[in-house]
Protein backbone atom coordinates (compact mmCIF):
# COMPACT_ATOMS: atom_id res chain seq x y z
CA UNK A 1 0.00 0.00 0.00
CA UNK A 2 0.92 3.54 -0.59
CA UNK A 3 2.54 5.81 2.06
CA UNK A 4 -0.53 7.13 3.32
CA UNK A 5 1.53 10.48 3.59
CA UNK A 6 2.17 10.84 0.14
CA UNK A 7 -1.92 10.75 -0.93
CA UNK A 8 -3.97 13.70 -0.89
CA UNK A 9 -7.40 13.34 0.48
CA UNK A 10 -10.99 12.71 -2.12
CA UNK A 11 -13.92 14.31 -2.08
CA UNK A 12 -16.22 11.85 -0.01
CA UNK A 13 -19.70 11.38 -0.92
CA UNK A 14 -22.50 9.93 1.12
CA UNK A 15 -21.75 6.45 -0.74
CA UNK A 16 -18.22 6.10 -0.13
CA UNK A 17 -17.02 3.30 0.87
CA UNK A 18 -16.48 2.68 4.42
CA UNK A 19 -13.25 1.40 5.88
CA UNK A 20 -14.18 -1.53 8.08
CA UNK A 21 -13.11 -4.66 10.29
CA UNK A 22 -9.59 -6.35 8.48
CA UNK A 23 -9.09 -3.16 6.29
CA UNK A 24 -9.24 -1.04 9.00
CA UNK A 25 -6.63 -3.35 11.57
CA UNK A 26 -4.64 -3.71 8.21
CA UNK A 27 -4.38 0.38 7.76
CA UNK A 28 -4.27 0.66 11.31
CA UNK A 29 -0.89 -1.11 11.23
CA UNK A 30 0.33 2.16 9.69
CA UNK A 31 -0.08 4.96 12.26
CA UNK A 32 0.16 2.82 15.42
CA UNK A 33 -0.42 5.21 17.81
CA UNK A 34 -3.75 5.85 16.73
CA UNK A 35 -6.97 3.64 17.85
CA UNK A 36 -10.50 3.27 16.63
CA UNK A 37 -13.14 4.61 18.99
CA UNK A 38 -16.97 4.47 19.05
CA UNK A 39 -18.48 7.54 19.89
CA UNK A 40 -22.56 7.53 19.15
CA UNK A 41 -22.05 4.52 17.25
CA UNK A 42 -19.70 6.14 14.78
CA UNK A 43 -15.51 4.91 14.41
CA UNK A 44 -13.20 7.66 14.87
CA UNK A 45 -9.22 7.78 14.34
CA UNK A 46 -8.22 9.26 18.00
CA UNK A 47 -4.96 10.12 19.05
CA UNK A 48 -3.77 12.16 22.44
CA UNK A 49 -0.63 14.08 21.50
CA UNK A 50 1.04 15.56 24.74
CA UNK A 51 3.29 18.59 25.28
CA UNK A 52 5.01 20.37 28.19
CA UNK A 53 3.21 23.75 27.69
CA UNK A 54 -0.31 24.87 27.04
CA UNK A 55 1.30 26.97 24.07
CA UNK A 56 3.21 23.95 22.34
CA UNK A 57 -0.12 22.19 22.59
CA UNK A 58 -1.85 25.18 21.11
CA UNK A 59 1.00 25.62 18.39
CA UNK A 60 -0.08 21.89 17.50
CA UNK A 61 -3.30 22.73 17.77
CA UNK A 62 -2.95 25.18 14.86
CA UNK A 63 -0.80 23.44 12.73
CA UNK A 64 -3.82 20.41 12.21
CA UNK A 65 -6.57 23.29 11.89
CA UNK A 66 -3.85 24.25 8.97
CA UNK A 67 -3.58 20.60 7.39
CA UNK A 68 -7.22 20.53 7.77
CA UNK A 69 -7.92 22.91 5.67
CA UNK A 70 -5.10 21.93 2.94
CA UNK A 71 -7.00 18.35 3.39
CA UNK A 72 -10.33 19.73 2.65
CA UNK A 73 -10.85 17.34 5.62
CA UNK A 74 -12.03 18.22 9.25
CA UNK A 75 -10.79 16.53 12.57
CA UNK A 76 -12.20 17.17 16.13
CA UNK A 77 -10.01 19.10 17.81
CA UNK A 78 -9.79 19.31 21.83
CA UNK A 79 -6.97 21.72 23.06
CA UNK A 80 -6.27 21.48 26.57
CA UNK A 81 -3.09 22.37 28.89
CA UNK A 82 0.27 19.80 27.39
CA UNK A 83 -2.26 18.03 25.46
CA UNK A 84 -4.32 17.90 22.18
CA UNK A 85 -6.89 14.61 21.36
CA UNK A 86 -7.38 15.13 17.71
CA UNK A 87 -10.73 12.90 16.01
CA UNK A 88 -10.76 11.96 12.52
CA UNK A 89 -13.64 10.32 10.88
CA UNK A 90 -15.98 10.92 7.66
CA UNK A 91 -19.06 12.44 8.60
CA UNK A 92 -20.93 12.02 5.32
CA UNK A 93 -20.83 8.11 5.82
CA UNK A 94 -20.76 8.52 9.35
CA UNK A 95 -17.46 6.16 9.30
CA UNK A 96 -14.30 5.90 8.78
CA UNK A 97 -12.73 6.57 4.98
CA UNK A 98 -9.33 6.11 3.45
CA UNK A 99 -9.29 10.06 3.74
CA UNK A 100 -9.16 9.24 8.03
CA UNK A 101 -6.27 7.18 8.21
CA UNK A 102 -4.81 9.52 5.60
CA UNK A 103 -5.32 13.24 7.54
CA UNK A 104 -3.86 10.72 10.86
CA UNK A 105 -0.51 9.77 9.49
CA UNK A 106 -0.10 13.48 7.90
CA UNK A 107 -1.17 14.89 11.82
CA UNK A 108 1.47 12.31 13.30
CA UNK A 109 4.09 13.75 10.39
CA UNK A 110 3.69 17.25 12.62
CA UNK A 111 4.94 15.64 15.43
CA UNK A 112 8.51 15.29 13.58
């Protein structure tokens, strides 16, 4: 499979496929520190990136809203003091999407 940081997101439509059960533990593999969660009976890509300062975690904070928006793909976003939980899932198919696991390994490639 392709470096999931070299692919740029899709446009996702209500019928896009949904990434699911062995395709989702295979991408999974990929950005390890990531792991699904239900919330409201939707998957999500969550991750809790930590920091020593409120403003490091804000700094973080800002460079995702940035990807985000290069993306044309939206994460939840909680800021709080040395940490940032960032959310990824599709919310037309109420899922996860390719697009996800995508946006996570870019977010992780901020870290570096």
């Amino acid at each position: 499979m392709d470096d999931l940081n070299e692919l740029k997101c899709e446009a996702c439509v209500a019928d896009a496929p949904r990434i699911e059960g062995e395709e989702a533990k295979a991408m999974l593999e990929m950005i390890p520190a990531w792991e699904i969660v239900e919330r409201d009976g939707i998957p999500q890509l969550e991750r809790v990136f930590k920091f020593r300062t409120f403003k490091q975690a804000w700094a973080f904070s800002d460079k995702v809203a940035t990807l985000a928006e290069d993306e044309g793909h939206h994460p939840a976003i909680l800021l709080e003091w040395g940490k940032v939980t960032v959310s990824w899932w599709s919310h037309k198919i109420k899922g996860l999407h390719k697009n996800d696991f995508i946006c996570a390994a870019k977010t992780d490639s901020l870290c570096d």
